[in-house]
C-alpha atoms as a PDB file:
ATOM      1  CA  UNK A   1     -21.826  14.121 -10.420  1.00  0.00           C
ATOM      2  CA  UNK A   2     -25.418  15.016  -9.601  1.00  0.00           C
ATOM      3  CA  UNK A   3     -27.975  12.720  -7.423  1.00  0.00           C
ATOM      4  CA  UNK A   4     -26.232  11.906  -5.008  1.00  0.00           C
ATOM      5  CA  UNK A   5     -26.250  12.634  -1.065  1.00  0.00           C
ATOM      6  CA  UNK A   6     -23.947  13.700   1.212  1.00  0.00           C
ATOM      7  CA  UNK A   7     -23.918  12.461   4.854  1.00  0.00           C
ATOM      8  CA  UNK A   8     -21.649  14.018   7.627  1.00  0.00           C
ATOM      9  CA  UNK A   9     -21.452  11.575  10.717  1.00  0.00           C
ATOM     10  CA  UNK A  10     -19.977  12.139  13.870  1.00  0.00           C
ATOM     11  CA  UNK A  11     -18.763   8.859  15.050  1.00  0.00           C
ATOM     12  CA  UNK A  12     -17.286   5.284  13.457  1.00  0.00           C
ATOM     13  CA  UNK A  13     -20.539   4.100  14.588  1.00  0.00           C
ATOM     14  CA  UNK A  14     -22.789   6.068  12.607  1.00  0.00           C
ATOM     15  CA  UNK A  15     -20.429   5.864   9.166  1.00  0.00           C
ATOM     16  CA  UNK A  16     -20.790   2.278   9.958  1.00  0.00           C
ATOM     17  CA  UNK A  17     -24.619   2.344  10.616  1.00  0.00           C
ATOM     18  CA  UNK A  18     -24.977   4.258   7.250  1.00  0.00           C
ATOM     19  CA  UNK A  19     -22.815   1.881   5.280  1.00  0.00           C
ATOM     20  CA  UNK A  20     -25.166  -0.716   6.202  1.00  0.00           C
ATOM     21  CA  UNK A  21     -28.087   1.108   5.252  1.00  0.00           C
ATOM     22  CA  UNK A  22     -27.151   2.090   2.280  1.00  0.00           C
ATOM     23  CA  UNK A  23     -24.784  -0.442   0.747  1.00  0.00           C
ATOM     24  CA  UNK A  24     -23.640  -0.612  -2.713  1.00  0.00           C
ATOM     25  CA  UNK A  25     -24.695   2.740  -3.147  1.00  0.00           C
ATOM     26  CA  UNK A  26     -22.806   4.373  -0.465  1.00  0.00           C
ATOM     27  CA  UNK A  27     -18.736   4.983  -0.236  1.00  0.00           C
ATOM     28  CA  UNK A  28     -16.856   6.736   2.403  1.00  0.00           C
ATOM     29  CA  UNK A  29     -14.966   9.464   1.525  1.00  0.00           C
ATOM     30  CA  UNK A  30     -11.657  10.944   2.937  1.00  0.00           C
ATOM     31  CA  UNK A  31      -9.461  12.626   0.910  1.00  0.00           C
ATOM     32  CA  UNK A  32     -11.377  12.133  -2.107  1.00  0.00           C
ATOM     33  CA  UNK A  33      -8.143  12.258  -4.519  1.00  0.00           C
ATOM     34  CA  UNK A  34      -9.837   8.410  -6.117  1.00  0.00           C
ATOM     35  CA  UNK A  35     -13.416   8.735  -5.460  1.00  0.00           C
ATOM     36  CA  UNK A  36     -14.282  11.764  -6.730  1.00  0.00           C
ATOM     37  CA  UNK A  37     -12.312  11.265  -9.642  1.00  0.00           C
ATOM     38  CA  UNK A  38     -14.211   8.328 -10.060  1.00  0.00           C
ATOM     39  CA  UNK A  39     -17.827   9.666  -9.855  1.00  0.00           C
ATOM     40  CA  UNK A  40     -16.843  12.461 -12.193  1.00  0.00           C
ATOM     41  CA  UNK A  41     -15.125  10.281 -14.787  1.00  0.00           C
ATOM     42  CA  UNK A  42     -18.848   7.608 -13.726  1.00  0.00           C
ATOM     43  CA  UNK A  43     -16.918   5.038 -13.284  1.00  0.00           C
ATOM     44  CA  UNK A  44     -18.446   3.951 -10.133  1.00  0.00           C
ATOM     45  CA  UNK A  45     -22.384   4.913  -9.615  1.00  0.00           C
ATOM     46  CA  UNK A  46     -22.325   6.153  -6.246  1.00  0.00           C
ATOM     47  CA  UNK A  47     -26.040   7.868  -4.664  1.00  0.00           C
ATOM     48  CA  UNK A  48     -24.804   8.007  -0.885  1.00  0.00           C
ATOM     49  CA  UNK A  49     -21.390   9.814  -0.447  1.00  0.00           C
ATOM     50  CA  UNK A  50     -20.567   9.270   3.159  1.00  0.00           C
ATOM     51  CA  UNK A  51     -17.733  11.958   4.701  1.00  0.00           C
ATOM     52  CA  UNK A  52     -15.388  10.907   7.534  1.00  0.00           C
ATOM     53  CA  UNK A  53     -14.648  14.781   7.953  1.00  0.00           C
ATOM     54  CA  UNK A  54     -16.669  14.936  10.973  1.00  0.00           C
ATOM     55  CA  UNK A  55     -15.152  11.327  12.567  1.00  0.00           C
ATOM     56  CA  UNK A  56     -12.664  11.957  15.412  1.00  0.00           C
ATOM     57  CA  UNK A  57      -9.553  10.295  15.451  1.00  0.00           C
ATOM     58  CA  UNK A  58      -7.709   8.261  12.447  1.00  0.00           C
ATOM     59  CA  UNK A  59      -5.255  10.904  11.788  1.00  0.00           C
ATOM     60  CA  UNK A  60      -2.119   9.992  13.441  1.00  0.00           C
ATOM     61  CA  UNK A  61       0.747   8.348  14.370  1.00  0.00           C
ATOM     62  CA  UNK A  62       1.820   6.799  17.401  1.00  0.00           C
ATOM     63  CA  UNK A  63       3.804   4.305  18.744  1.00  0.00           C
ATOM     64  CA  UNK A  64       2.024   1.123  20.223  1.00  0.00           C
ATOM     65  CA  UNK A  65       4.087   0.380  22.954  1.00  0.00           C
ATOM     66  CA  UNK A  66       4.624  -3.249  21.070  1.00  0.00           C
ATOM     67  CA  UNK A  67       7.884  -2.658  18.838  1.00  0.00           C
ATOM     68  CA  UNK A  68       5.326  -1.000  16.182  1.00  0.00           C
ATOM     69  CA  UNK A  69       3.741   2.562  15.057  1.00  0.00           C
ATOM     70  CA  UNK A  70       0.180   3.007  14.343  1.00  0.00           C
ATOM     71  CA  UNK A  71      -0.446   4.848  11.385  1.00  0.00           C
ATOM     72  CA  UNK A  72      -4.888   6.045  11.387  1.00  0.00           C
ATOM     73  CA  UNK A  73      -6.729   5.801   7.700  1.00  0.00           C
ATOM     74  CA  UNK A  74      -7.095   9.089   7.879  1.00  0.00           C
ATOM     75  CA  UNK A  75      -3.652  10.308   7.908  1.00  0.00           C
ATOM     76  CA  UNK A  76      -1.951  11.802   4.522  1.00  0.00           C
ATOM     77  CA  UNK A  77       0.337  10.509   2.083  1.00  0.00           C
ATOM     78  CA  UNK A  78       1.839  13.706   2.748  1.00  0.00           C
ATOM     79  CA  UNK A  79       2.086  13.411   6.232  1.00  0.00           C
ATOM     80  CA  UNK A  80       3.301   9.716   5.607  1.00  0.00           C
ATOM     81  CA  UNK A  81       6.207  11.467   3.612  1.00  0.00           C
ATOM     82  CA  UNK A  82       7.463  14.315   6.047  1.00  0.00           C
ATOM     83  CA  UNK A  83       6.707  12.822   9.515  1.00  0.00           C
ATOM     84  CA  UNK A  84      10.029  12.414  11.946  1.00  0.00           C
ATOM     85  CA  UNK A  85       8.878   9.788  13.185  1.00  0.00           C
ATOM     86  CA  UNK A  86       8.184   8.023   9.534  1.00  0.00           C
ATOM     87  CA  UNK A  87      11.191   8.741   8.551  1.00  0.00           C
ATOM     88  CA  UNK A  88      13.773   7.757  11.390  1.00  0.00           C
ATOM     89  CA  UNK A  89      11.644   4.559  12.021  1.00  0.00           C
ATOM     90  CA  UNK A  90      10.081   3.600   8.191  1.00  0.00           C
ATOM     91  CA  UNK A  91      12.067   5.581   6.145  1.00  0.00           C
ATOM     92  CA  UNK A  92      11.248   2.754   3.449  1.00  0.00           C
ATOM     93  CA  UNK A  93       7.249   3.968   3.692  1.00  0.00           C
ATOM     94  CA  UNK A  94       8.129   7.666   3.564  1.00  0.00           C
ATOM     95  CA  UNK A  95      10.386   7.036   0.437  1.00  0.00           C
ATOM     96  CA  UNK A  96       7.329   5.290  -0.914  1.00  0.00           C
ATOM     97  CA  UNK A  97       4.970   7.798  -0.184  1.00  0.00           C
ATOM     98  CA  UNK A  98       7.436  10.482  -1.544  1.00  0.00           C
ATOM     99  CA  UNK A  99       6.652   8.931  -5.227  1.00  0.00           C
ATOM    100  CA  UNK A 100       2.835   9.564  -5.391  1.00  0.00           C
ATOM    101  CA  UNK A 101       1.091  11.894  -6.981  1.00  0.00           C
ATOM    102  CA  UNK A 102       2.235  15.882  -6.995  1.00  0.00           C
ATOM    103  CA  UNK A 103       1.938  17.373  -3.892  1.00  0.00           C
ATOM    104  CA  UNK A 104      -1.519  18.528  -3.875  1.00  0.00           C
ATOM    105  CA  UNK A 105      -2.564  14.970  -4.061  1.00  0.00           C
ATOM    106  CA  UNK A 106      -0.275  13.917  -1.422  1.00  0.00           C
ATOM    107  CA  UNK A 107      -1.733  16.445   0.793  1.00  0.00           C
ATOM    108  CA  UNK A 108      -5.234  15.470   0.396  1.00  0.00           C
ATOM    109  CA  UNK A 109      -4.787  11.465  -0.454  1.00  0.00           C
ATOM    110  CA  UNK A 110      -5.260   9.458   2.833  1.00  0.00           C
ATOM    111  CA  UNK A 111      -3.409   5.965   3.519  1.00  0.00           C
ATOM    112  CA  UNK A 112      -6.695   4.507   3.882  1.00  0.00           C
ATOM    113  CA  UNK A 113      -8.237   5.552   0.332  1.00  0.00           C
ATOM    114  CA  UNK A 114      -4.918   4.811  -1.016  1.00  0.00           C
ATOM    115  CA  UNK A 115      -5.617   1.079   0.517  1.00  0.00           C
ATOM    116  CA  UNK A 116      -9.338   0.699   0.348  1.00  0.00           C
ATOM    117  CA  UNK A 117      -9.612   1.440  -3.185  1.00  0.00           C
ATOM    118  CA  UNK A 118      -7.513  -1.690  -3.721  1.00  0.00           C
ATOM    119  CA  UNK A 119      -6.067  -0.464  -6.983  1.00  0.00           C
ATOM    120  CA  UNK A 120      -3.400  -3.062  -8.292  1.00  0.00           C
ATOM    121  CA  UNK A 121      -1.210  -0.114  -8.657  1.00  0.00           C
ATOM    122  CA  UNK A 122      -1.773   1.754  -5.437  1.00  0.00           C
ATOM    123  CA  UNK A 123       2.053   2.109  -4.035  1.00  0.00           C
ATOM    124  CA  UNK A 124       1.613   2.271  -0.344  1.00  0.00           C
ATOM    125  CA  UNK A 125       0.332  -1.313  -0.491  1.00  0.00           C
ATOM    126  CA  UNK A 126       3.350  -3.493  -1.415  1.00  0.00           C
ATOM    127  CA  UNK A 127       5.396  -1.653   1.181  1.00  0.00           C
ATOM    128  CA  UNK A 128       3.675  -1.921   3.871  1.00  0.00           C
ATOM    129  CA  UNK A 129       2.817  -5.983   2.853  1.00  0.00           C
ATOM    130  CA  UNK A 130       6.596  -6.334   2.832  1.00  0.00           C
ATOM    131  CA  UNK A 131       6.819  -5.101   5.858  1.00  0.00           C
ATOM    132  CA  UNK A 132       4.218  -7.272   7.338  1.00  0.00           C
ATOM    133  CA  UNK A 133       1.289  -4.657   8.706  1.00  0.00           C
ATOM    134  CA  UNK A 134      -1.823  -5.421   9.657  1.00  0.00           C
ATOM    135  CA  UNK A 135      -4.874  -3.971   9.180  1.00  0.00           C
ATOM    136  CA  UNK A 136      -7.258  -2.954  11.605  1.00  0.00           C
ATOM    137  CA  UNK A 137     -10.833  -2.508  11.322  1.00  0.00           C
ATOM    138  CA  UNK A 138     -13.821  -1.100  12.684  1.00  0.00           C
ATOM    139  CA  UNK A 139     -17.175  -3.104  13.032  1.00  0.00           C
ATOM    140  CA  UNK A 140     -20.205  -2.553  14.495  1.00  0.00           C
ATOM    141  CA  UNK A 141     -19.268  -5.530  17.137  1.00  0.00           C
ATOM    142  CA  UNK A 142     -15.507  -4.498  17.989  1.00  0.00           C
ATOM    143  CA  UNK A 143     -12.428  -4.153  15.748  1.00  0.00           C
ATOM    144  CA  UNK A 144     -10.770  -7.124  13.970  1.00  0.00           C
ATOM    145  CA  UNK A 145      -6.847  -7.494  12.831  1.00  0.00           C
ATOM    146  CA  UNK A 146      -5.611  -9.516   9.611  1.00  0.00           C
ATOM    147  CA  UNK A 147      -2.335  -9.183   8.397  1.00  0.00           C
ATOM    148  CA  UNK A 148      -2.481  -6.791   5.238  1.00  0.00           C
ATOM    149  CA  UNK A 149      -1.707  -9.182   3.145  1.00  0.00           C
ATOM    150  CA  UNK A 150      -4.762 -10.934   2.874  1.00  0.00           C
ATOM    151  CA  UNK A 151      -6.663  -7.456   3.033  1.00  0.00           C
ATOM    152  CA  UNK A 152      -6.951  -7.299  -0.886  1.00  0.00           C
ATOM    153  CA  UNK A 153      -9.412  -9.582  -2.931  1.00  0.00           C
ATOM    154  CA  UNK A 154      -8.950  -8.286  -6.209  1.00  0.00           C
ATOM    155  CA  UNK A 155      -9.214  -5.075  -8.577  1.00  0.00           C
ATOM    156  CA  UNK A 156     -11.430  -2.496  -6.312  1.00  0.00           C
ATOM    157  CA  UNK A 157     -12.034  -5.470  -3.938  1.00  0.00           C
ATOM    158  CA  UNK A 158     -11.349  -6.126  -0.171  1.00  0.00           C
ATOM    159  CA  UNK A 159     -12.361  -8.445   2.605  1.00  0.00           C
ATOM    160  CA  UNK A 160     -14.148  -5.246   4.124  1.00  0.00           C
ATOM    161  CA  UNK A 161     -17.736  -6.554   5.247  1.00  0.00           C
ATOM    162  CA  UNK A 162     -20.788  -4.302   5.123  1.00  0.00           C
ATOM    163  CA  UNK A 163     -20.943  -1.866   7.971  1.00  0.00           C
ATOM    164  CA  UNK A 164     -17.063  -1.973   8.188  1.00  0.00           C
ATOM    165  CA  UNK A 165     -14.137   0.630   7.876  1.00  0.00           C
ATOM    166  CA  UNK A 166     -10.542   0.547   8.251  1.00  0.00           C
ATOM    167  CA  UNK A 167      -9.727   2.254  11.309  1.00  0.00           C
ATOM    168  CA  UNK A 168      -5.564   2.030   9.928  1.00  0.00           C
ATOM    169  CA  UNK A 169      -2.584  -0.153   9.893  1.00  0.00           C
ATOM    170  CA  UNK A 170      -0.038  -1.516  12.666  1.00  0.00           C
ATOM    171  CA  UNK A 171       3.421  -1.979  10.884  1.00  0.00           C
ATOM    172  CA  UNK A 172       5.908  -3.809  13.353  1.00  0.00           C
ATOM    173  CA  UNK A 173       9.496  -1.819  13.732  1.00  0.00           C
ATOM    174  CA  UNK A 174      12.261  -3.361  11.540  1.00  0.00           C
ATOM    175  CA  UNK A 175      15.663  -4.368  13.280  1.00  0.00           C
ATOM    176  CA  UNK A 176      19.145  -2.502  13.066  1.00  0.00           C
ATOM    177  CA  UNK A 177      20.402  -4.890  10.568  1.00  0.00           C
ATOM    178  CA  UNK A 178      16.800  -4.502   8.563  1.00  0.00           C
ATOM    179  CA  UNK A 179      16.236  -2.350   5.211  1.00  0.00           C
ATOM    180  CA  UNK A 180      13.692  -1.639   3.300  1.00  0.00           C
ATOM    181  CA  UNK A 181      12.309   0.329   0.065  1.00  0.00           C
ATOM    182  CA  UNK A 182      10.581   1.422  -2.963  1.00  0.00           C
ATOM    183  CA  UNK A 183      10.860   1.411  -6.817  1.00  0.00           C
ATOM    184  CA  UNK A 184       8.184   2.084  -9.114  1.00  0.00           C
ATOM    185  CA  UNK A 185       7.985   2.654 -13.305  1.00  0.00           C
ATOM    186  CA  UNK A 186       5.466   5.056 -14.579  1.00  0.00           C
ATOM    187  CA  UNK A 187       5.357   7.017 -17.690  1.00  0.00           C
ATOM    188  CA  UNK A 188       5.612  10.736 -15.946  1.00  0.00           C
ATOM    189  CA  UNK A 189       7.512   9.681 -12.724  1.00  0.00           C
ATOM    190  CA  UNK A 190       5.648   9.774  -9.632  1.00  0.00           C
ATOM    191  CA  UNK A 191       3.365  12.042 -10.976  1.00  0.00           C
ATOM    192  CA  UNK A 192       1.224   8.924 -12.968  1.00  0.00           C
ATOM    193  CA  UNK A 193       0.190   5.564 -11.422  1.00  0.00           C
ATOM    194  CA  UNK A 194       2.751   2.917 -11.564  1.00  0.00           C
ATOM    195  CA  UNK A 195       3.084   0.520 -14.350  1.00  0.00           C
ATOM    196  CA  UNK A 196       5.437  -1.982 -12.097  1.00  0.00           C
ATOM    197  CA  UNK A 197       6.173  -1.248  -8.121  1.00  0.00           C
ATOM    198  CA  UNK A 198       8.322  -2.929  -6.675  1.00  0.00           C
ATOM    199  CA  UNK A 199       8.973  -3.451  -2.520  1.00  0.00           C
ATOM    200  CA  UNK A 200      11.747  -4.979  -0.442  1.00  0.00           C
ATOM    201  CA  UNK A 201      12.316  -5.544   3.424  1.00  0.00           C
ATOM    202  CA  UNK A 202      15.472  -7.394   4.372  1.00  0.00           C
ATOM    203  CA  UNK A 203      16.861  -8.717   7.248  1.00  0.00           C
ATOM    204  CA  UNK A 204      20.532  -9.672   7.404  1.00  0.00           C
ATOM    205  CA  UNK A 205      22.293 -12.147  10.032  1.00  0.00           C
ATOM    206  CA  UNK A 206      25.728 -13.560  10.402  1.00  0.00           C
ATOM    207  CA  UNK A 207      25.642 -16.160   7.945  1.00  0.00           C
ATOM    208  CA  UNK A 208      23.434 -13.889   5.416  1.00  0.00           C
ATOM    209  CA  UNK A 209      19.630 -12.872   4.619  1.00  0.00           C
ATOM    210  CA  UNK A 210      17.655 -14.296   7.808  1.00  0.00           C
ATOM    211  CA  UNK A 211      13.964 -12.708   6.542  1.00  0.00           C
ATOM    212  CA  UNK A 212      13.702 -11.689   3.029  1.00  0.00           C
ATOM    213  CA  UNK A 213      10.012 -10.627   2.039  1.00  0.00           C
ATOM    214  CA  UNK A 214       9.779  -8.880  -1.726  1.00  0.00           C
ATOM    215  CA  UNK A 215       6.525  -7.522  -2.943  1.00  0.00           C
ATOM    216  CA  UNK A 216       5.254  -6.486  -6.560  1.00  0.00           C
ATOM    217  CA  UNK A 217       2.676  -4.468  -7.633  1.00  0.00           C
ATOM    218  CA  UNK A 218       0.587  -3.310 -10.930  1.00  0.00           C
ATOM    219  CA  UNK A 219       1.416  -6.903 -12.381  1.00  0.00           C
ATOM    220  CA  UNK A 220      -1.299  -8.736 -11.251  1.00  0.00           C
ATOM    221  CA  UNK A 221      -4.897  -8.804  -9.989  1.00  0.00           C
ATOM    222  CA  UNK A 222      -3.616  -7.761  -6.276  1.00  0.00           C
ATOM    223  CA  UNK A 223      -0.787  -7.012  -4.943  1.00  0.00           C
ATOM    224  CA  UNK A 224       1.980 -10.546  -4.907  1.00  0.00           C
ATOM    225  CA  UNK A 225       4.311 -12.049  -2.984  1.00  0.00           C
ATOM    226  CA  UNK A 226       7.544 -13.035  -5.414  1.00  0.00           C
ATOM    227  CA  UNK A 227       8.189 -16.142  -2.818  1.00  0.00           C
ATOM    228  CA  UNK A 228      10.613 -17.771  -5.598  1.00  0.00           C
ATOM    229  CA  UNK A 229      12.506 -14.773  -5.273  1.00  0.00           C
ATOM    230  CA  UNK A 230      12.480 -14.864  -1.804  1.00  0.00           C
ATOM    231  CA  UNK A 231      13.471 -18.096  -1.653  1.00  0.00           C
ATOM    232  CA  UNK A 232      16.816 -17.386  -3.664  1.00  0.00           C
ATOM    233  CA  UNK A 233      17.736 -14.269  -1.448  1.00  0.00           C
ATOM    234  CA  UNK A 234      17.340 -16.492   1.829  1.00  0.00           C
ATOM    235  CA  UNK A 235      20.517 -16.904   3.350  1.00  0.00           C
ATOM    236  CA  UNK A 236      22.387 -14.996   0.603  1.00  0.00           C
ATOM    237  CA  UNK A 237      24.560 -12.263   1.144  1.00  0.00           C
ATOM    238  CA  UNK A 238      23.200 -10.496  -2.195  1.00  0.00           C
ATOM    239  CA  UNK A 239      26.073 -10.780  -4.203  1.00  0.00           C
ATOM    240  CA  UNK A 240      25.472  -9.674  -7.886  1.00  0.00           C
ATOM    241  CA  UNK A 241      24.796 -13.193  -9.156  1.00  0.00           C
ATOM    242  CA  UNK A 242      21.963 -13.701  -6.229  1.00  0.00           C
ATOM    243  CA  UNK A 243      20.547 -10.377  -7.376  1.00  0.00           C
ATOM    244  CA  UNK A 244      20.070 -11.121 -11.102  1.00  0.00           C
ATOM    245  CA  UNK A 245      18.805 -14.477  -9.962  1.00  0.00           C
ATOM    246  CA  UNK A 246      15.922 -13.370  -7.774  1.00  0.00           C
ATOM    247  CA  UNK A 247      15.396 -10.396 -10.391  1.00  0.00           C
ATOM    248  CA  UNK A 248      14.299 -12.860 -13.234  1.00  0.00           C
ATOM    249  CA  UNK A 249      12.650 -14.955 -10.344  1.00  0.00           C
ATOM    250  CA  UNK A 250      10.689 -12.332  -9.787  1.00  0.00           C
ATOM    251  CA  UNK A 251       9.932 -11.259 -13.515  1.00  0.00           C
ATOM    252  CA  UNK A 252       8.566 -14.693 -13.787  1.00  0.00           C
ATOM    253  CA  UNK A 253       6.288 -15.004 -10.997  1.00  0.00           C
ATOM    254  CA  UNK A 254       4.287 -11.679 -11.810  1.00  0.00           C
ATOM    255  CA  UNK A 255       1.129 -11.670 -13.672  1.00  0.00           C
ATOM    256  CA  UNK A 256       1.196  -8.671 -15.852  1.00  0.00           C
ATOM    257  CA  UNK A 257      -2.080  -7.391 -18.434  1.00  0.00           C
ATOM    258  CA  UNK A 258      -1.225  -5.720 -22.019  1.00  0.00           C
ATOM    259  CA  UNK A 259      -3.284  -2.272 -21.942  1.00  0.00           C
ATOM    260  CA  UNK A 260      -2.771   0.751 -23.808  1.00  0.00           C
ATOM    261  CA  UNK A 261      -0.013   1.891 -21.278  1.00  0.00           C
ATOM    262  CA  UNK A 262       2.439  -1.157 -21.705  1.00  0.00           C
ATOM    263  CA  UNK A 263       3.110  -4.570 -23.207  1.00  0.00           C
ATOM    264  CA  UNK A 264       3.003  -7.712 -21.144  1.00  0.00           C
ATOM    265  CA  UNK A 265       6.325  -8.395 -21.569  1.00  0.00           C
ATOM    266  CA  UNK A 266       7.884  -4.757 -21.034  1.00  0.00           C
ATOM    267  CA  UNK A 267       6.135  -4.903 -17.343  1.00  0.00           C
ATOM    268  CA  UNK A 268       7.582  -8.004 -16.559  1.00  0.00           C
ATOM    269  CA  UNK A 269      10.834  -6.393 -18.035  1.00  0.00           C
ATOM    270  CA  UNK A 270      10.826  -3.877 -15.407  1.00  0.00           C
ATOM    271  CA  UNK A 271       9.907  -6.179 -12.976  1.00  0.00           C
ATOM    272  CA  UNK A 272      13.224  -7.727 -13.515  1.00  0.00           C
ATOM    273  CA  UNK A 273      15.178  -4.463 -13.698  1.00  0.00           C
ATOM    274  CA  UNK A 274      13.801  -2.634 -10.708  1.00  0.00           C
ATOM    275  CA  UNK A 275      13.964  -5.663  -8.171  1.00  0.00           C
ATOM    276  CA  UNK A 276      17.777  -5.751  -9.305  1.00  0.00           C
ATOM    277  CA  UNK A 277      17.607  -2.013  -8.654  1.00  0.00           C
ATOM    278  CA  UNK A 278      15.996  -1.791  -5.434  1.00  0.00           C
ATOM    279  CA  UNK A 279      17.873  -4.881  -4.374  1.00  0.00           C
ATOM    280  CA  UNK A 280      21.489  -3.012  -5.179  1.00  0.00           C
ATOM    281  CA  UNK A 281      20.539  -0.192  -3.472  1.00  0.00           C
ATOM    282  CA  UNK A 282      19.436  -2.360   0.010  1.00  0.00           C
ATOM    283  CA  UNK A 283      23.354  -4.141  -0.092  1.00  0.00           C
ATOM    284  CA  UNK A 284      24.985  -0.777   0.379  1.00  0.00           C
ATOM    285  CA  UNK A 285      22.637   0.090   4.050  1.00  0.00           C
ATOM    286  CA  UNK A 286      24.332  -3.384   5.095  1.00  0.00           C
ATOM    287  CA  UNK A 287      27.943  -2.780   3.991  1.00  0.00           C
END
């Protein structure tokens, strides 16, 4: 991990100022739970390490005003987890966040590393997609919003510009009759990366599912939309028959690799079997 150089800025301004100067060469670094990792393991050749330490601001959460919460890059996946105000108004993000790493990584990992490293796998990301956040970011000419969804390009990749951070996310507050959640498959529980996530957020009405949005992870290039799935749960009332159907919906509209971790066909396997899962478990918050 030698030759490289540390920078300590004060403000968004200068992290953004050094981003440009240095560009492929430099990366931001928060929590450091991926990036350091990373440039021990040289997997990413990195000669300007730029710390947000010294930034004010980015760690909290607050309500808008809007029907939302504002949740800062810089705040934990720990604090994500145990926050009141996570958990009586997102408990579906602070179930997510419950399932990774161990606890020292939660305690160090930030929501924005968790994002920005754009990891197919990263868990906080099909959540909060399902639950239709946007990001915000920080450029050297004023901040810009795009829904989350179109925040990720690809493996390691994002729509993030040179000179630009994410400042954090806005996630909009679900209704009473609204549910959502979490399921992922990994070899040593929450403690590895997922091979499959899996994330739901419902909305029921009179005459059944009014908004259904279901999100998958770790089986494909970015983070996906299962919008056949979706389609089958619309205006259901999620009897076991609709379930199964917009499980194997779902198994077939993923993408997954074969690696040394698991098969092609045992991801999309688990595709199938923790939509069903999750799916079951969101019917009983509207019985």
């Amino acid at each position: 991990m030698a030759g490289w150089v540390y920078h300590r800025p004060s403000s968004l301004r200068e992290a953004a100022n050094l981003l440009l100067r240095y560009g492929a060469g430099a990366r931001l670094l928060a929590g450091g739970t991926d990036l350091l990792v990373q440039m021990k393991e040289k997997k990413v050749q990195v000669d300007h390490v730029i710390s947000l330490r010294g930034v004010d601001g980015g760690g909290t959460i607050s309500d808008t005003g809007l029907g939302g919460l504002s949740i800062g890059a810089k705040v934990t996946v720990g604090a994500l987890e145990e926050s009141t105000l996570i958990n009586s108004r997102l408990p579906g993000l602070a179930q997510a966040a419950s399932l990774i790493g161990s606890r020292q990584v939660r305690n160090l990992g930030t929501l924005g590393g968790n994002l920005c490293n754009a990891a197919p796998s990263a868990d906080l990301a099909p959540i909060l997609i399902a639950m239709e956040s946007v990001v915000v970011i920080y450029t050297l000419s004023g901040e810009r919003r795009l829904p989350l969804e179109d925040f990720f390009l690809g493996p390691s990749l994002t729509v993030l510009g040179p000179g630009e951070l994410m400042l954090g996310v806005e996630v909009p507050l679900p209704g009473q009759s609204s549910a959502a959640g979490y399921q992922k498959h990994s070899i040593r529980k929450a403690v590895d990366i997922a091979l499959v996530g899996v994330a739901a957020a419902l909305t029921m009405g009179p005459a059944g599912l009014e908004k259904v949005r279901l999100v998958l992870g770790a089986v494909a290039p970015k983070p996906v939309r299962a919008v056949e799935a979706e389609s089958i749960l619309t205006g259901s009332g999620l009897s076991d028959r609709e379930i199964e159907a917009a499980a194997s919906a779902a198994a077939r509209e993923c993408n997954p690799i074969t690696d040394l971790r698991a098969s092609e066909g045992y991801r999309r396997e688990m595709v199938r079997v923790l939509t069903a899962r999750l799916l079951s478990q969101l019917r009983k918050k509207f019985a």
